[in-house]
C-alpha atoms as a PDB file:
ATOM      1  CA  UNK A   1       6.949   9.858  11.966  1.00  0.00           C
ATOM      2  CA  UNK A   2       4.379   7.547  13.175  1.00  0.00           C
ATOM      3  CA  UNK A   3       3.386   4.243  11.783  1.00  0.00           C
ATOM      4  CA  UNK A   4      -0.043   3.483  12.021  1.00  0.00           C
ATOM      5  CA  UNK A   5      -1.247  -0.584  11.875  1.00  0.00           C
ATOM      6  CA  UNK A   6      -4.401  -1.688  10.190  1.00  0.00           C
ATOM      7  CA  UNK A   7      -5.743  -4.688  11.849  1.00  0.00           C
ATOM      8  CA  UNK A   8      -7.425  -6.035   8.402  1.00  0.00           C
ATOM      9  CA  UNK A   9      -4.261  -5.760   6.351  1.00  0.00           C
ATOM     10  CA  UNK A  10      -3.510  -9.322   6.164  1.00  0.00           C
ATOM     11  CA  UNK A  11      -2.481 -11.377   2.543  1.00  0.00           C
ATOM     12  CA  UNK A  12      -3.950 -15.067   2.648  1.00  0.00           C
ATOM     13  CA  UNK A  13      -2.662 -18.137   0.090  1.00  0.00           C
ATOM     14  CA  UNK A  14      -5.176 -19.640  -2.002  1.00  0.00           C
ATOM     15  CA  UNK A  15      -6.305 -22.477  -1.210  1.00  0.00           C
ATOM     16  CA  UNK A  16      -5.668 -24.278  -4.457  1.00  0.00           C
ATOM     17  CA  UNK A  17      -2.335 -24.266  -3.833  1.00  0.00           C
ATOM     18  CA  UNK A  18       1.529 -22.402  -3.239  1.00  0.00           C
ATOM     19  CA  UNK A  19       3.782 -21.345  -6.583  1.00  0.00           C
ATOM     20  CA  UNK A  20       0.061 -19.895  -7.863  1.00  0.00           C
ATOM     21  CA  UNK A  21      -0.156 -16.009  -8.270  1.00  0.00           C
ATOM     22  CA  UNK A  22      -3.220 -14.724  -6.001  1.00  0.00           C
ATOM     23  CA  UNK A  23      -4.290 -11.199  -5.435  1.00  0.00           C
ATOM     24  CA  UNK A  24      -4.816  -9.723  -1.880  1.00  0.00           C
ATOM     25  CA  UNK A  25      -7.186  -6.292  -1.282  1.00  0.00           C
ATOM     26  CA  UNK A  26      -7.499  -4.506   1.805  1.00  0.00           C
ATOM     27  CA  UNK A  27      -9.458  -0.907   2.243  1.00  0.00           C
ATOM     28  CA  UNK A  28      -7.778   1.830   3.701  1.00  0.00           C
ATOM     29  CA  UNK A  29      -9.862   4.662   5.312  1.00  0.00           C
ATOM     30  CA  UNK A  30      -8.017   7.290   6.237  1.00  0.00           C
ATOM     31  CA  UNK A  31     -10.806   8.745   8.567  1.00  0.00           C
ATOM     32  CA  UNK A  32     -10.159   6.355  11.072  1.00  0.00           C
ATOM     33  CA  UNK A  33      -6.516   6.557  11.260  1.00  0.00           C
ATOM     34  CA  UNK A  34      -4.885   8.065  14.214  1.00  0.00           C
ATOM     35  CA  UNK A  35      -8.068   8.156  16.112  1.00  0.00           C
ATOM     36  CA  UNK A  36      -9.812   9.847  13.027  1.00  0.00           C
ATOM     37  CA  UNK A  37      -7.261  12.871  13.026  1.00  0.00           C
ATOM     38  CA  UNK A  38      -5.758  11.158   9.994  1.00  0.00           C
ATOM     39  CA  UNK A  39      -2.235  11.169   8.666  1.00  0.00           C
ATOM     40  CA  UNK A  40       0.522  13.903   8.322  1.00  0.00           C
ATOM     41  CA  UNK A  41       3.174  14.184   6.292  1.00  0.00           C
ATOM     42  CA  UNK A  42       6.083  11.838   6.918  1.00  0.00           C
ATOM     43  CA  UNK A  43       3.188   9.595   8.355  1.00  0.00           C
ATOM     44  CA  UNK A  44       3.490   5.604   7.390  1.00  0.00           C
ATOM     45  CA  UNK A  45       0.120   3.778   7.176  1.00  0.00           C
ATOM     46  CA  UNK A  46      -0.006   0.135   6.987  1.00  0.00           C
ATOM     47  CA  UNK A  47      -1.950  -1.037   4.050  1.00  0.00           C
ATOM     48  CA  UNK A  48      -1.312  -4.355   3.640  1.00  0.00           C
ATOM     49  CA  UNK A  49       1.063  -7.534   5.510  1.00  0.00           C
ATOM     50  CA  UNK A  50       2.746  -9.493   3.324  1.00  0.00           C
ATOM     51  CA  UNK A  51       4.005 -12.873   4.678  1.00  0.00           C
ATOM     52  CA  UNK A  52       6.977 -14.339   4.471  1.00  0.00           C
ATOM     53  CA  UNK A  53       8.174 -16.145   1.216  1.00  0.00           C
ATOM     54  CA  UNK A  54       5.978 -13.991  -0.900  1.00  0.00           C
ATOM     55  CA  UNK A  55       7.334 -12.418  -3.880  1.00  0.00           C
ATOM     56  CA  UNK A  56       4.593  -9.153  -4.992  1.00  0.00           C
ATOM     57  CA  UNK A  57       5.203  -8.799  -8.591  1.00  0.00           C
ATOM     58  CA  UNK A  58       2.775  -5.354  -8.926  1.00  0.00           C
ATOM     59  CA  UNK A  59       0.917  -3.425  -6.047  1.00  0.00           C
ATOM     60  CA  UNK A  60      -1.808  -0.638  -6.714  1.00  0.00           C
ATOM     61  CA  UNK A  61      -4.302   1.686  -5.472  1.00  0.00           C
ATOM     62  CA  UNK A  62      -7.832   2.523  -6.398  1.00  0.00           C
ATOM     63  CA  UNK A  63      -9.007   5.919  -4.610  1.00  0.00           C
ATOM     64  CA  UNK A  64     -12.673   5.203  -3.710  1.00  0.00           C
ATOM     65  CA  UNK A  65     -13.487   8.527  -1.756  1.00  0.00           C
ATOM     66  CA  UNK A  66     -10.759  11.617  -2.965  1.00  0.00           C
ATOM     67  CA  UNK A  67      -9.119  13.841  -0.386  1.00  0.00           C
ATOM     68  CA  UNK A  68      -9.929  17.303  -0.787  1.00  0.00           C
ATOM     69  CA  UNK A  69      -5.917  18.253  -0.755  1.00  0.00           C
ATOM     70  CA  UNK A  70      -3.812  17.091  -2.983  1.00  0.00           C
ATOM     71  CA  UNK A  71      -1.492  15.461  -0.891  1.00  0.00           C
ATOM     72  CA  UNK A  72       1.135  13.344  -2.469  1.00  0.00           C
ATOM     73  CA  UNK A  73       1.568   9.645  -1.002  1.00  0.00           C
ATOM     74  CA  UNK A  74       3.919   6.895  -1.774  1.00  0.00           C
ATOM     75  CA  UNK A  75       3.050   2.977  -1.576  1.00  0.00           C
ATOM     76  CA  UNK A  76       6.301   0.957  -0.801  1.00  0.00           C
ATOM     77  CA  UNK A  77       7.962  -0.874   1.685  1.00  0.00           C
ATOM     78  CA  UNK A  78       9.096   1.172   4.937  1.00  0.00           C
ATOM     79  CA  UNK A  79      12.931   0.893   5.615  1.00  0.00           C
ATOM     80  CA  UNK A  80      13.366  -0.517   1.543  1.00  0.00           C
ATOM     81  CA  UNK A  81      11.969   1.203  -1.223  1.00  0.00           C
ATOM     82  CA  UNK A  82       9.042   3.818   0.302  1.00  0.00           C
ATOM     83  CA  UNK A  83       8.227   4.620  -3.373  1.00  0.00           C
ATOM     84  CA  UNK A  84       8.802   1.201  -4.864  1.00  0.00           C
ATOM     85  CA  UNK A  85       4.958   1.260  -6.050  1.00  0.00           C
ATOM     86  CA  UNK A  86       4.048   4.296  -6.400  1.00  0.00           C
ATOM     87  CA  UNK A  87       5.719   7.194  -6.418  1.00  0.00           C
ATOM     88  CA  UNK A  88       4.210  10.809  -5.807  1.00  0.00           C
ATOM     89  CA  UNK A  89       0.274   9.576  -5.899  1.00  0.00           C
ATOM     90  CA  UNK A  90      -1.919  11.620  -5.772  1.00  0.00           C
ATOM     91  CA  UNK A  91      -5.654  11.138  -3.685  1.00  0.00           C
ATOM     92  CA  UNK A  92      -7.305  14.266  -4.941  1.00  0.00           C
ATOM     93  CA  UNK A  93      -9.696  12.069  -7.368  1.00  0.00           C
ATOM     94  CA  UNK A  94     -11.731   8.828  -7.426  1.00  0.00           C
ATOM     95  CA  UNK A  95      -9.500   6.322  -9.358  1.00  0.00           C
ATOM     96  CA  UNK A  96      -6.876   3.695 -10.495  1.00  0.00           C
ATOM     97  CA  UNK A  97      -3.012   4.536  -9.538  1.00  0.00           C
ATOM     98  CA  UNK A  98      -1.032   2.083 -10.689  1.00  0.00           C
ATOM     99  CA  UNK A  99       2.645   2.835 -11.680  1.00  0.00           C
ATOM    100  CA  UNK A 100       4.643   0.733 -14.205  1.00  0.00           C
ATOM    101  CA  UNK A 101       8.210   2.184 -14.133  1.00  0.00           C
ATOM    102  CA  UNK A 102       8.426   2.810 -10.452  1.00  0.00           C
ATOM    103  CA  UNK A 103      11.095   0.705  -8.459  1.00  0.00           C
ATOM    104  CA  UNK A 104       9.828  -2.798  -7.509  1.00  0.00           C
ATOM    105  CA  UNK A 105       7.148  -2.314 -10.289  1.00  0.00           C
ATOM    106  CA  UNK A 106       9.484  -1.324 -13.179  1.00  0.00           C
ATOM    107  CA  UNK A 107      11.527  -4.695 -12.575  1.00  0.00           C
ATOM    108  CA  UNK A 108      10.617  -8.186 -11.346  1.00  0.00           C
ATOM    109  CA  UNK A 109       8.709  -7.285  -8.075  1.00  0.00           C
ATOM    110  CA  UNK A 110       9.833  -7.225  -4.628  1.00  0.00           C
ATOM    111  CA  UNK A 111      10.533 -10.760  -2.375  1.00  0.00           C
ATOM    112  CA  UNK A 112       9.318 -10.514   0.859  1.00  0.00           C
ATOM    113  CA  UNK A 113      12.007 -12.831   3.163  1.00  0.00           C
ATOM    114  CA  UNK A 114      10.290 -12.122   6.145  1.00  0.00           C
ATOM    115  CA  UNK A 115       6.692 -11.085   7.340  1.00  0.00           C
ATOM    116  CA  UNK A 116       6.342  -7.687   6.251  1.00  0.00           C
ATOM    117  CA  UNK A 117       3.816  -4.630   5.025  1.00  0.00           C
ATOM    118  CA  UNK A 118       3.315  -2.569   2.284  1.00  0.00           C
ATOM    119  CA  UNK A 119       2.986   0.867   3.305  1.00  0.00           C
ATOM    120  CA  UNK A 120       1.456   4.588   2.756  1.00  0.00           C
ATOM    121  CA  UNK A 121       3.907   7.263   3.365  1.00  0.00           C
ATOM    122  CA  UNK A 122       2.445  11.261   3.158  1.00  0.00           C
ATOM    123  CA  UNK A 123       5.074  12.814   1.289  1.00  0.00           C
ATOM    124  CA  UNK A 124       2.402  16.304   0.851  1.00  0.00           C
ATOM    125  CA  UNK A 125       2.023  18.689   3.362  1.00  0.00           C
ATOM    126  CA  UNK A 126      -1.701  18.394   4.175  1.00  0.00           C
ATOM    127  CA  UNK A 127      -3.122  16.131   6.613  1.00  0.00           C
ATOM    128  CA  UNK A 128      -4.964  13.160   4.411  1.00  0.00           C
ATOM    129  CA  UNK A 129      -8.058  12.543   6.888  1.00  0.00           C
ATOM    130  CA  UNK A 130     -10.950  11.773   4.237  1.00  0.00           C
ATOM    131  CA  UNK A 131      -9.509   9.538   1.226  1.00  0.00           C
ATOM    132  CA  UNK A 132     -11.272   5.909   1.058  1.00  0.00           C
ATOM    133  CA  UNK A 133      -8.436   3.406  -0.854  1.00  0.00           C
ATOM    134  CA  UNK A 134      -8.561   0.142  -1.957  1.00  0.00           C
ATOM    135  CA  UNK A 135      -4.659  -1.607  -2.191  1.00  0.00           C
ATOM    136  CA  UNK A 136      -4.067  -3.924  -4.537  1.00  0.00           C
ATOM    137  CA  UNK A 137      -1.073  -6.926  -5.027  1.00  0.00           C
ATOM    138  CA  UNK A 138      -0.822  -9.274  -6.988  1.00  0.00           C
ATOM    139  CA  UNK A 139       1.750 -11.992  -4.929  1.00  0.00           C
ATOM    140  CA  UNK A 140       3.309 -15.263  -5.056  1.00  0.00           C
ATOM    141  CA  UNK A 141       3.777 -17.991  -2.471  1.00  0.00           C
ATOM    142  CA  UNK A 142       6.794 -19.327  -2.257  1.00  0.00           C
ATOM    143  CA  UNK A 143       6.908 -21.172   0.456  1.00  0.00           C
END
């Protein structure tokens, strides 16, 4: 089960200030992951870093280009909660997924202590190799 990193996933404070919720967006294109062989299932794909001190109260997806399988993913935190977003998504059409009674999302969020990501997992048994997603949190600096 490889992980694969996305340079570009990075959350930044705003600048008016900590204690202020912020959103944070970074574009996943799953054509270029793995050296553009995509992901498999089992496969974790970074989508966004979170850093430390930052409690994400919601996290979502918006599928920009669909996958032509309907592979299942999950948008959580590796080693925590892999579903704690979203649970069982689905990239087979253009669209929002957002998830309101899924782990972290169903209760007060999820604190990140340390620097950490938010993460894909293929949970279908297709390789995912054409779906364009935006990822979505809305965060809290608590620093």
């Amino acid at each position: 089960m490889p992980t694969y990193p996305l340079a570009n996933a990075r959350a930044a404070v705003p600048v008016d200030g900590i204690g202020k919720p912020y959103s944070v967006k970074n574009r996943v294109d799953f054509s270029t992951v793995n050296g553009g062989n995509g992901a498999v299932q089992n496969d974790i794909v970074e989508a966004l870093r979170i850093p430390a001190n930052t409690l994400v109260l919601k996290a979502f997806a918006k599928v920009i280009t669909p996958e032509a399988d309907t592979t299942d993913m999950d948008l959580g935190v590796t080693g925590d909660v892999v579903d704690g977003f979203l649970d069982g998504a689905s990239f087979a059409n253009a669209g929002w997924l957002y998830d309101v009674d899924e782990g972290y999302s169903a209760g007060e969020g999820k604190l990140f202590s340390a620097e950490d990501t938010i993460d894909f997992k293929v949970t279908g048994n297709h390789t995912v190799n054409a779906a364009v997603v935006d990822v979505f949190a809305v965060c809290i600096d608590l620093n």
